[in-house]
PDB file of N, CA and C in Angstrom:
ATOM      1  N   UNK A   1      37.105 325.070 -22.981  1.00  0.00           N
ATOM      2  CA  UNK A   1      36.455 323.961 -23.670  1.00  0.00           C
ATOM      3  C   UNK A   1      35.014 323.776 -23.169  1.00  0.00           C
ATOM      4  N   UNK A   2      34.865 323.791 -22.344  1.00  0.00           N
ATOM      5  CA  UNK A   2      33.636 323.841 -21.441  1.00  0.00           C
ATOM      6  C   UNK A   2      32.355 324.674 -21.843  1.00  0.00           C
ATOM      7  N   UNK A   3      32.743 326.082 -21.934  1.00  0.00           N
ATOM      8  CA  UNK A   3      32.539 327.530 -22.507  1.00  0.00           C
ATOM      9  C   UNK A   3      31.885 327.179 -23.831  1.00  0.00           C
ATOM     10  N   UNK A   4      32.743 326.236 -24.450  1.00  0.00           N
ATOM     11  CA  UNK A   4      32.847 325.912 -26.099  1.00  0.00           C
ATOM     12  C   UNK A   4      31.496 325.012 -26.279  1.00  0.00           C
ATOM     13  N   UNK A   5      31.191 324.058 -25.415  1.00  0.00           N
ATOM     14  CA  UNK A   5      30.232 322.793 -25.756  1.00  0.00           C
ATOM     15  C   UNK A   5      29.087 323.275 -25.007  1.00  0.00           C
ATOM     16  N   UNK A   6      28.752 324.488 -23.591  1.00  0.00           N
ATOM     17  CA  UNK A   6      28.030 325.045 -23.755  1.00  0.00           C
ATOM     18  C   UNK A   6      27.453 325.529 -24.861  1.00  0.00           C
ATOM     19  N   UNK A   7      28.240 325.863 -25.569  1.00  0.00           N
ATOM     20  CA  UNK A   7      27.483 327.803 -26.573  1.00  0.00           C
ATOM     21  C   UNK A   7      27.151 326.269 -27.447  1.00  0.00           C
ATOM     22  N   UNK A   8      27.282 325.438 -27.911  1.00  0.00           N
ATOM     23  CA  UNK A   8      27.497 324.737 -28.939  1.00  0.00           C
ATOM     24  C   UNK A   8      26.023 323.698 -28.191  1.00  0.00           C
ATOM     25  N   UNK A   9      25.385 323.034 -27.504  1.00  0.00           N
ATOM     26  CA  UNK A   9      24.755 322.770 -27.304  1.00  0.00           C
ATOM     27  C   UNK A   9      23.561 323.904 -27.327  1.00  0.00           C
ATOM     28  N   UNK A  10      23.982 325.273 -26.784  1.00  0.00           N
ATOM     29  CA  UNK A  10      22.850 326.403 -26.646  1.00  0.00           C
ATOM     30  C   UNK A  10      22.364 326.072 -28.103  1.00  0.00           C
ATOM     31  N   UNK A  11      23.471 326.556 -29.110  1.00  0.00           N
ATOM     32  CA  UNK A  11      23.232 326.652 -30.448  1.00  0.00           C
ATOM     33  C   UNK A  11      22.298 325.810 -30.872  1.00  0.00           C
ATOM     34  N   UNK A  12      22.569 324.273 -31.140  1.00  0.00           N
ATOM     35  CA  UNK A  12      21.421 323.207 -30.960  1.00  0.00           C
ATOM     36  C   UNK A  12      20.361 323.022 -30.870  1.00  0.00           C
ATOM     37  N   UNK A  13      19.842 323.650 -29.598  1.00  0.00           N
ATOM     38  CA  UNK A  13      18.541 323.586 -29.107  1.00  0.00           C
ATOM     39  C   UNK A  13      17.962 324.387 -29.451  1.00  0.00           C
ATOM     40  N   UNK A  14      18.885 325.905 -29.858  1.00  0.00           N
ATOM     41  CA  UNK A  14      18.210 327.147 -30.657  1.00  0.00           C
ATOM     42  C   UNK A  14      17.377 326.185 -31.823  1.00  0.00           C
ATOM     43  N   UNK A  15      18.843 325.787 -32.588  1.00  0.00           N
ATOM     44  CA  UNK A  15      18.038 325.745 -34.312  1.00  0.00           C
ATOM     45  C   UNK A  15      17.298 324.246 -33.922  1.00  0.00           C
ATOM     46  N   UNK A  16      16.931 323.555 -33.154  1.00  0.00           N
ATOM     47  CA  UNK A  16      16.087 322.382 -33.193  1.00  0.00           C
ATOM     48  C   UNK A  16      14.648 323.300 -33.093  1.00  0.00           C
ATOM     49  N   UNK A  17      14.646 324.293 -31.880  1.00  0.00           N
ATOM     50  CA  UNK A  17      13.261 324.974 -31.542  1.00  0.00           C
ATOM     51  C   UNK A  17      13.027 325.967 -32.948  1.00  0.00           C
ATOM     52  N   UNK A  18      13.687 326.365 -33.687  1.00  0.00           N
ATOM     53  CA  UNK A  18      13.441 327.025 -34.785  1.00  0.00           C
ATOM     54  C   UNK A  18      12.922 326.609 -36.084  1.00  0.00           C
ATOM     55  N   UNK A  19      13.522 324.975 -35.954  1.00  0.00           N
ATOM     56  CA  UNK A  19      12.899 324.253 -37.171  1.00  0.00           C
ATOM     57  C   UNK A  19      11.554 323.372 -36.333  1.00  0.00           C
ATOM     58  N   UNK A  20      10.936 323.456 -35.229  1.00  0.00           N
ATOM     59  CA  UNK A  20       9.761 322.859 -35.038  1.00  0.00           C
ATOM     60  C   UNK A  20       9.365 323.467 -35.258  1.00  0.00           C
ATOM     61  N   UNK A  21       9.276 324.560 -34.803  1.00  0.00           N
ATOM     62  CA  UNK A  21       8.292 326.143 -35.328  1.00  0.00           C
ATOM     63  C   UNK A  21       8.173 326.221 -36.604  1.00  0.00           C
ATOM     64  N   UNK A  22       8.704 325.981 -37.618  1.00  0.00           N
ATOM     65  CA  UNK A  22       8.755 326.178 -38.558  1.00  0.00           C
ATOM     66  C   UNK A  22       7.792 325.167 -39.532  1.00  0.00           C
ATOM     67  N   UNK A  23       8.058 323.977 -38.834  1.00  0.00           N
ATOM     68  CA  UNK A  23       7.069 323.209 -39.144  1.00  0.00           C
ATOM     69  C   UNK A  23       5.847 322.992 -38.579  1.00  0.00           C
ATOM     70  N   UNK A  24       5.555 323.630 -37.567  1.00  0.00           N
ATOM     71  CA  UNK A  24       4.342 323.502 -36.855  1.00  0.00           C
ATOM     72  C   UNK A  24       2.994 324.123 -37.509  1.00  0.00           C
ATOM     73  N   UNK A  25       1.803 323.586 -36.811  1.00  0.00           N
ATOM     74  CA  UNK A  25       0.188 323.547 -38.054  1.00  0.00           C
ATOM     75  C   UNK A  25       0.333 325.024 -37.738  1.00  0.00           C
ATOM     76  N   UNK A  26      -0.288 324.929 -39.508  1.00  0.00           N
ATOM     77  CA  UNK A  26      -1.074 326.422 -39.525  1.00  0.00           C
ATOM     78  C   UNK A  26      -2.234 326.176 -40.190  1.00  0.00           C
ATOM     79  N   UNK A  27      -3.062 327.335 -40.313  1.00  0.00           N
ATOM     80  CA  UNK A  27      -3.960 327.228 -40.612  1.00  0.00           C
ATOM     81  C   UNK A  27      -4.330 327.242 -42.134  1.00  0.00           C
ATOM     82  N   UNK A  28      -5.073 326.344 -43.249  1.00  0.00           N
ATOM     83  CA  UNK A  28      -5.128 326.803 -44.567  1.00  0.00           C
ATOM     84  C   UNK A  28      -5.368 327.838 -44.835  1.00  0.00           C
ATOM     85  N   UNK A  29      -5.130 328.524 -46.109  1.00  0.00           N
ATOM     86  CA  UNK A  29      -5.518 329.097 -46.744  1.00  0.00           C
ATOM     87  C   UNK A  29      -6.629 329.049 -47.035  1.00  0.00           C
ATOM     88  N   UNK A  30      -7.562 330.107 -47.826  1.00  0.00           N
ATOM     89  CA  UNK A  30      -8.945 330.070 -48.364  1.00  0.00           C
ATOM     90  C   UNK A  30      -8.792 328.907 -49.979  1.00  0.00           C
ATOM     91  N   UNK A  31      -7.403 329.313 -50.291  1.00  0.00           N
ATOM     92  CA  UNK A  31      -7.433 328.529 -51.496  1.00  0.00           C
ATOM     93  C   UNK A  31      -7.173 326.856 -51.158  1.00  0.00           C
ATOM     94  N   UNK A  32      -6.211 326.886 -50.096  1.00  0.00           N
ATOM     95  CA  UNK A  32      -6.321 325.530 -49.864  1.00  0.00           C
ATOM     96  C   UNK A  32      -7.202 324.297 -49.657  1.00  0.00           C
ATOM     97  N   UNK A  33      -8.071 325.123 -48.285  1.00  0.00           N
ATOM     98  CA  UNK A  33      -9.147 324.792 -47.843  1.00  0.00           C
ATOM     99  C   UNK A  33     -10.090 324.861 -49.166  1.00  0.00           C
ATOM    100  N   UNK A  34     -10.083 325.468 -49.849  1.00  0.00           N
ATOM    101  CA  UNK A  34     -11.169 325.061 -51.170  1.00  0.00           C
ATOM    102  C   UNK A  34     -10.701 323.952 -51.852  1.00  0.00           C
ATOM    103  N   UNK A  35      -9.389 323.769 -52.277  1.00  0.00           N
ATOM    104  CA  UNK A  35      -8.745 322.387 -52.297  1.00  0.00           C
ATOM    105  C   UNK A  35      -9.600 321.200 -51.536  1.00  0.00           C
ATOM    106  N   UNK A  36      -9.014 321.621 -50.414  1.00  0.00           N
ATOM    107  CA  UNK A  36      -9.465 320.151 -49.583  1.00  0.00           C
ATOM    108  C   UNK A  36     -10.441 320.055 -49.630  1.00  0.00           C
ATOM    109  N   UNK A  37     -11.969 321.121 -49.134  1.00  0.00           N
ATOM    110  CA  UNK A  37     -13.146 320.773 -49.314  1.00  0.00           C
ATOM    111  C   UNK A  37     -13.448 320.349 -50.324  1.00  0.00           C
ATOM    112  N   UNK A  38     -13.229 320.322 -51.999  1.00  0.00           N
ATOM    113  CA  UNK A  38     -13.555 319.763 -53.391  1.00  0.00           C
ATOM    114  C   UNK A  38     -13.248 318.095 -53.294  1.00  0.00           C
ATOM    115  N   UNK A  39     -11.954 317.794 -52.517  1.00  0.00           N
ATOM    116  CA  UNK A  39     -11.397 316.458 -52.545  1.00  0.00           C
ATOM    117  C   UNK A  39     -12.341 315.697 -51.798  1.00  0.00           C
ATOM    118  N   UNK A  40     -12.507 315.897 -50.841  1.00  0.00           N
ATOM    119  CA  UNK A  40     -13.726 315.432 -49.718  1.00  0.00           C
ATOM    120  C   UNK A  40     -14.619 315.502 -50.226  1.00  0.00           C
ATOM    121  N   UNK A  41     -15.735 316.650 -50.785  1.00  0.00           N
ATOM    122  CA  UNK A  41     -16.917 316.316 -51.189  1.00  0.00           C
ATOM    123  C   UNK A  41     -17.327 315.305 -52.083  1.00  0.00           C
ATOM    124  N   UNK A  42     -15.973 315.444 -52.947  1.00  0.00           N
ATOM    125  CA  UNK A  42     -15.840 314.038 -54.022  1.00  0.00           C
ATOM    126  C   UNK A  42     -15.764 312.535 -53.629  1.00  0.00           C
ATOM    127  N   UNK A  43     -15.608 312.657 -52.069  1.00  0.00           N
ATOM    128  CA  UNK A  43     -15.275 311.696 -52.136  1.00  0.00           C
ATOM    129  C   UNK A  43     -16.048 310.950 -50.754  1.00  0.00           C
ATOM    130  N   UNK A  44     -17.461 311.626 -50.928  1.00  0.00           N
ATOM    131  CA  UNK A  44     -18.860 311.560 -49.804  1.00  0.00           C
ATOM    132  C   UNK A  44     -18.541 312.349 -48.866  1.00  0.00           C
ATOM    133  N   UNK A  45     -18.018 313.111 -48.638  1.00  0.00           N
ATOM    134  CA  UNK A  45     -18.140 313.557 -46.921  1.00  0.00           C
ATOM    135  C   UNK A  45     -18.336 315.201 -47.185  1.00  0.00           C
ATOM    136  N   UNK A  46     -18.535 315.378 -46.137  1.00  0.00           N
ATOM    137  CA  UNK A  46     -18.923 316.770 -46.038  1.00  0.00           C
ATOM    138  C   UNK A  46     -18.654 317.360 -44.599  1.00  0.00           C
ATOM    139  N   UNK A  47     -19.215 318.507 -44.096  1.00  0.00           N
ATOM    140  CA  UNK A  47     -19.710 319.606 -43.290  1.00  0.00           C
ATOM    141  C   UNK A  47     -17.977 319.421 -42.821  1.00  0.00           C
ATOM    142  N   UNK A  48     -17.099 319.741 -43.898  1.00  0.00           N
ATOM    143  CA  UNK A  48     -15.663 320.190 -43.068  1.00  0.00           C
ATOM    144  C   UNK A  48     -14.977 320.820 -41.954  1.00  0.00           C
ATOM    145  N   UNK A  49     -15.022 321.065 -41.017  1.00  0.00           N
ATOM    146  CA  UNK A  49     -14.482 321.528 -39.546  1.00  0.00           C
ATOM    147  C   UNK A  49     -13.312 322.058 -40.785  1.00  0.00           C
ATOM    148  N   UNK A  50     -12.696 322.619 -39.388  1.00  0.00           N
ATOM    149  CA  UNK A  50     -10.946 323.011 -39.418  1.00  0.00           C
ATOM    150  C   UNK A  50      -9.904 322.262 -40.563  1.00  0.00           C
ATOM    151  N   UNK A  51      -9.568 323.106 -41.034  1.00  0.00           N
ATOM    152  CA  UNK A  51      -8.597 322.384 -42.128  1.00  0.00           C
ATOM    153  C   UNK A  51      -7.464 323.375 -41.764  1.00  0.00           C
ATOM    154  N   UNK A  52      -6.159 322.226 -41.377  1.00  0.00           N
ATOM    155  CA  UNK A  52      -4.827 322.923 -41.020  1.00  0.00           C
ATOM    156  C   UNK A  52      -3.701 322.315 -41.963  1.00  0.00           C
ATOM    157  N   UNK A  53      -2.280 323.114 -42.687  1.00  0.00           N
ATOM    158  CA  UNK A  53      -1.235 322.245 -43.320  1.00  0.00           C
ATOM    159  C   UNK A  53      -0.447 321.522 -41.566  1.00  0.00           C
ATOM    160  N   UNK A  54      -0.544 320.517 -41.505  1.00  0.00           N
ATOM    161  CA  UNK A  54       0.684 320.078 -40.769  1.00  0.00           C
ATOM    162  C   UNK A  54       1.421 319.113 -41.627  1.00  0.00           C
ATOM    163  N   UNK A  55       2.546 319.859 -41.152  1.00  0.00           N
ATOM    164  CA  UNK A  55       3.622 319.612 -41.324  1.00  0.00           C
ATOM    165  C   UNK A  55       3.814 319.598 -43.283  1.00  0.00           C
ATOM    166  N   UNK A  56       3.611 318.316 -43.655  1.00  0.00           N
ATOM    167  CA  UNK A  56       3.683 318.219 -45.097  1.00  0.00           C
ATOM    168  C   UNK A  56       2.094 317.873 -45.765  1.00  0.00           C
ATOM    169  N   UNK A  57       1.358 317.360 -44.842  1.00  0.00           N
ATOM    170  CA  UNK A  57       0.151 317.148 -45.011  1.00  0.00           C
ATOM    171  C   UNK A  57      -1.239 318.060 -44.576  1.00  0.00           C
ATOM    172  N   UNK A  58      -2.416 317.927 -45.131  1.00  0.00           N
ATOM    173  CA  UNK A  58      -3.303 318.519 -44.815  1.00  0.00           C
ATOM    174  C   UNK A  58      -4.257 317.747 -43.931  1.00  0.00           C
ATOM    175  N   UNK A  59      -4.472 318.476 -42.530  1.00  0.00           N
ATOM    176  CA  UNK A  59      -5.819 317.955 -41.493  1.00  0.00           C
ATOM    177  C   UNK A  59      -6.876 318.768 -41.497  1.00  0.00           C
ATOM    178  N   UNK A  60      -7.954 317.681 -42.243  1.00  0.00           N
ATOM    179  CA  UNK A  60      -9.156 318.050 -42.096  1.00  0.00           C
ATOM    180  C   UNK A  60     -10.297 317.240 -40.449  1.00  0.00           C
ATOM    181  N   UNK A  61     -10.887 318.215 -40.122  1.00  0.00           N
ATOM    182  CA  UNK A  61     -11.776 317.368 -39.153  1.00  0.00           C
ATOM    183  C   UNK A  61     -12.603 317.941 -38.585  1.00  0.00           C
ATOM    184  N   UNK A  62     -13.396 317.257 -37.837  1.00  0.00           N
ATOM    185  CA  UNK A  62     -14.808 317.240 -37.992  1.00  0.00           C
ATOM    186  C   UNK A  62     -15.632 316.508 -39.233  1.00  0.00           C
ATOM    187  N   UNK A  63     -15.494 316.085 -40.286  1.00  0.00           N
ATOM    188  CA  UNK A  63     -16.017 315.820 -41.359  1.00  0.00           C
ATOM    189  C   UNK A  63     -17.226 315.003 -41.237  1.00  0.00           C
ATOM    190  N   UNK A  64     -17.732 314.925 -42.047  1.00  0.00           N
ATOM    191  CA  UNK A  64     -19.182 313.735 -41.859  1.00  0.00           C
ATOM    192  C   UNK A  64     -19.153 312.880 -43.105  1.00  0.00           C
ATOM    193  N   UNK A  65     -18.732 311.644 -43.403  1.00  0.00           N
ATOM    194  CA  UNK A  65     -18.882 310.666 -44.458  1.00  0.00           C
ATOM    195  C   UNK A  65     -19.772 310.251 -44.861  1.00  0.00           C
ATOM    196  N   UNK A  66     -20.084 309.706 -45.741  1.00  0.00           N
ATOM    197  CA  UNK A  66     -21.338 308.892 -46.155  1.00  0.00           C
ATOM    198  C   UNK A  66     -22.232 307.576 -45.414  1.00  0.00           C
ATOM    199  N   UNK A  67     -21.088 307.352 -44.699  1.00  0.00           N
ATOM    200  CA  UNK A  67     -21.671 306.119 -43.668  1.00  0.00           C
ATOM    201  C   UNK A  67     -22.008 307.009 -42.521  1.00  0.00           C
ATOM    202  N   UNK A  68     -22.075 308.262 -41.794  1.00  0.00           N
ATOM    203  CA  UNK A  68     -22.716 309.206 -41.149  1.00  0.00           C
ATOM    204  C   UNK A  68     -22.133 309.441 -39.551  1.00  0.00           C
ATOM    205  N   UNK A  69     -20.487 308.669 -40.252  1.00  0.00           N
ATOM    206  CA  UNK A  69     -19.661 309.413 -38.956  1.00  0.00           C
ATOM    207  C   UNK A  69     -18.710 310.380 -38.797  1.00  0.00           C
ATOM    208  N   UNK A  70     -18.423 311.151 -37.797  1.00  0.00           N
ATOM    209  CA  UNK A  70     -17.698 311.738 -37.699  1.00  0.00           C
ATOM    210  C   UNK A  70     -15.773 311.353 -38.259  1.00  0.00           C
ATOM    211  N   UNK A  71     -14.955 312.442 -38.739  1.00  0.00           N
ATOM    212  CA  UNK A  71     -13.523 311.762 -39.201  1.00  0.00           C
ATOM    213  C   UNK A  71     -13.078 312.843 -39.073  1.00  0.00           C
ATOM    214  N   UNK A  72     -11.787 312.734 -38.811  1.00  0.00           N
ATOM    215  CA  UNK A  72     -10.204 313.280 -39.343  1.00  0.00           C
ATOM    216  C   UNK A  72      -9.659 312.805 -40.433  1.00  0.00           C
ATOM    217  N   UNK A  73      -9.240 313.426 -41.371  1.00  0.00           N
ATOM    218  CA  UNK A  73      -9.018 313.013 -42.506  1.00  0.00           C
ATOM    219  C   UNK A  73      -7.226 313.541 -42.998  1.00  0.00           C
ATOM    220  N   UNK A  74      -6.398 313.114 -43.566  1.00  0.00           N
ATOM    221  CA  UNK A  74      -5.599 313.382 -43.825  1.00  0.00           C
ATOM    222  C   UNK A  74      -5.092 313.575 -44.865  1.00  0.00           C
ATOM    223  N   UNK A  75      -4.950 314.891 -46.033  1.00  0.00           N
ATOM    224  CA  UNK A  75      -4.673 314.597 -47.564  1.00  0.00           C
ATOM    225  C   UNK A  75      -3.338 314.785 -47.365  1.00  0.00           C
ATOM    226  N   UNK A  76      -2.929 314.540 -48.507  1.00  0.00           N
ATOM    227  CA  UNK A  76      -1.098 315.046 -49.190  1.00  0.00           C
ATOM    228  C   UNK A  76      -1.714 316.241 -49.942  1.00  0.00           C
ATOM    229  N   UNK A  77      -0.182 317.116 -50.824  1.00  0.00           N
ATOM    230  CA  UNK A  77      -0.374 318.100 -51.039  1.00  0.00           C
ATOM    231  C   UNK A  77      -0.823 318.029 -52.694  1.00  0.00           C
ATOM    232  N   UNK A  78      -1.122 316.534 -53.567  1.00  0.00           N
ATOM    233  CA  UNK A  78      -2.108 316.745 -54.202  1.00  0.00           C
ATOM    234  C   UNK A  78      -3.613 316.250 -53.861  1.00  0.00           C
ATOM    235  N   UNK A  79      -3.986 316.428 -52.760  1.00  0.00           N
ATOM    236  CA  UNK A  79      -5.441 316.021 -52.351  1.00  0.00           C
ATOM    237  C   UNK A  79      -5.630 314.490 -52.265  1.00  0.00           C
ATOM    238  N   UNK A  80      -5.044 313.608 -52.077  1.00  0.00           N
ATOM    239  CA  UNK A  80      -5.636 311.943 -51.743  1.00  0.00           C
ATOM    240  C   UNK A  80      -5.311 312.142 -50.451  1.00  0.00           C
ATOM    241  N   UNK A  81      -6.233 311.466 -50.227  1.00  0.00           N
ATOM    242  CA  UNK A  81      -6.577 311.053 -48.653  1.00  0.00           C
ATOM    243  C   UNK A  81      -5.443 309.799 -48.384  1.00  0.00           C
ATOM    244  N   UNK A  82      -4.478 310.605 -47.557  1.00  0.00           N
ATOM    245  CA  UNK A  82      -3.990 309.053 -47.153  1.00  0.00           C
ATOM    246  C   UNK A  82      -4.051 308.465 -45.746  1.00  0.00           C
ATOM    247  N   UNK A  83      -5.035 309.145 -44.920  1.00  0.00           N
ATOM    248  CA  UNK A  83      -5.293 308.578 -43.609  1.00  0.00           C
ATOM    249  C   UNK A  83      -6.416 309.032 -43.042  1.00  0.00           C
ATOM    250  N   UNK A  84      -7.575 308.179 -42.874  1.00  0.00           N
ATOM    251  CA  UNK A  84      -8.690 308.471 -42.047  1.00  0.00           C
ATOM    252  C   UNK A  84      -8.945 308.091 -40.818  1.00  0.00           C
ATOM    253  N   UNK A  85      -9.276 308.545 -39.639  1.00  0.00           N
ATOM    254  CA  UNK A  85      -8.949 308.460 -38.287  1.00  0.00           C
ATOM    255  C   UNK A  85     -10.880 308.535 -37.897  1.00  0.00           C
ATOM    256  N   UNK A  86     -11.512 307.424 -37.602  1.00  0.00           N
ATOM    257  CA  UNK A  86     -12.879 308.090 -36.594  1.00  0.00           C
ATOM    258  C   UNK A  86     -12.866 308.234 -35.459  1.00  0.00           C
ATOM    259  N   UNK A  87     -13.939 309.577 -35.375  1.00  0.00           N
ATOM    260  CA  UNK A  87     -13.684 310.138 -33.883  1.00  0.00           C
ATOM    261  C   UNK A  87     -14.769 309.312 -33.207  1.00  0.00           C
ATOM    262  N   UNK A  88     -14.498 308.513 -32.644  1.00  0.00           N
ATOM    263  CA  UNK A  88     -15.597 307.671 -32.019  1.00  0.00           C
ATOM    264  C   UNK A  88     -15.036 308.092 -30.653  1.00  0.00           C
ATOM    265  N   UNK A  89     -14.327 308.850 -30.222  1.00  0.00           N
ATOM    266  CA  UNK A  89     -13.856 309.206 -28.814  1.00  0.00           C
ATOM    267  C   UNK A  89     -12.599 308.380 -28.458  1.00  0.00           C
ATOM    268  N   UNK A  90     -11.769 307.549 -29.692  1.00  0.00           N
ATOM    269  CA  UNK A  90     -10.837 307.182 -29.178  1.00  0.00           C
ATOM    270  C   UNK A  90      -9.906 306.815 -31.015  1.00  0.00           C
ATOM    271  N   UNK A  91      -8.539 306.777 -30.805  1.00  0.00           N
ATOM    272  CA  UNK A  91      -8.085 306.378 -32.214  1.00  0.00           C
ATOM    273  C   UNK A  91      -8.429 305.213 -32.942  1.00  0.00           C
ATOM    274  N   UNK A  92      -9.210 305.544 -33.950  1.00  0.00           N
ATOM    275  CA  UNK A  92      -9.399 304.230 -34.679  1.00  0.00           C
ATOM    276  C   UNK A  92      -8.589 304.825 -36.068  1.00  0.00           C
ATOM    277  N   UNK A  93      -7.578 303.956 -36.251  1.00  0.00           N
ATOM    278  CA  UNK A  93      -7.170 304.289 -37.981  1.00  0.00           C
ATOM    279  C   UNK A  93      -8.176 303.207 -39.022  1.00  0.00           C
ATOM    280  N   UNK A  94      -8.829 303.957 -40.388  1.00  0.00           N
ATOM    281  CA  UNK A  94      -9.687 302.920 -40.994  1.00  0.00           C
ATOM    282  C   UNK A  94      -8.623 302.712 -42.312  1.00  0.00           C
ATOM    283  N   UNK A  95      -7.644 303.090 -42.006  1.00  0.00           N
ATOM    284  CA  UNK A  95      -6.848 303.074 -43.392  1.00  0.00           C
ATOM    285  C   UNK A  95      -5.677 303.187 -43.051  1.00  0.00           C
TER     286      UNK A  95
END
C-alpha cells in the first residue's frame, strides 16, 4: 500500500510539472506580435519591447503610451487590452 501512494503521488507531481510547462510563456509569433503591435498602436502607444503568449493572454512590455510612460500591457486573444501595469519601478495596476 505504501509502494501504491508513493508511485501515485510520483504520478501527480509528474502530470502537475507537465501541465505548467505546458502552459508556461512563450514567445509570439511574427504573426501574433503583428497582432499585438496593430492593437497598441491603435490605441497610442508604441516602441513595443517583448511580446510573449502567457498562459491565455498576451504580454506586451516595454511600451511607450501617449502620456510618455513606460507599460506592460496585457491583451486577450482577440486584442483588448485588459490590464495595464506602469513600470514606474514598482506595481502600479491603471486598470
Amino acid at each position: 500500500m505504501k509502494r501504491f501512494t508513493i508511485l501515485t503521488i510520483a504520478v501527480i507531481v509528474a502530470s502537475a510539472s507537465y501541465i505548467n510547462n505546458a502552459l508556461a510563456d512563450r514567445d509570439a509569433t511574427a504573426e501574433e506580435r503583428a497582432k499585438v503591435v496593430e492593437a497598441l498602436t491603435a490605441a497610442g502607444c508604441s516602441n513595443v519591447g517583448e511580446v510573449e503568449l502567457d498562459g491565455n493572454y498576451f504580454e506586451a512590455e516595454d511600451l511607450i503610451c501617449d502620456d510618455g510612460k513606460k507599460y506592460e500591457v496585457h491583451l486577450d486573444q482577440e486584442m483588448n487590452i485588459i490590464q495595464e501595469k506602469a513600470r514606474l519601478g514598482c506595481s502600479i495596476y491603471i486598470r
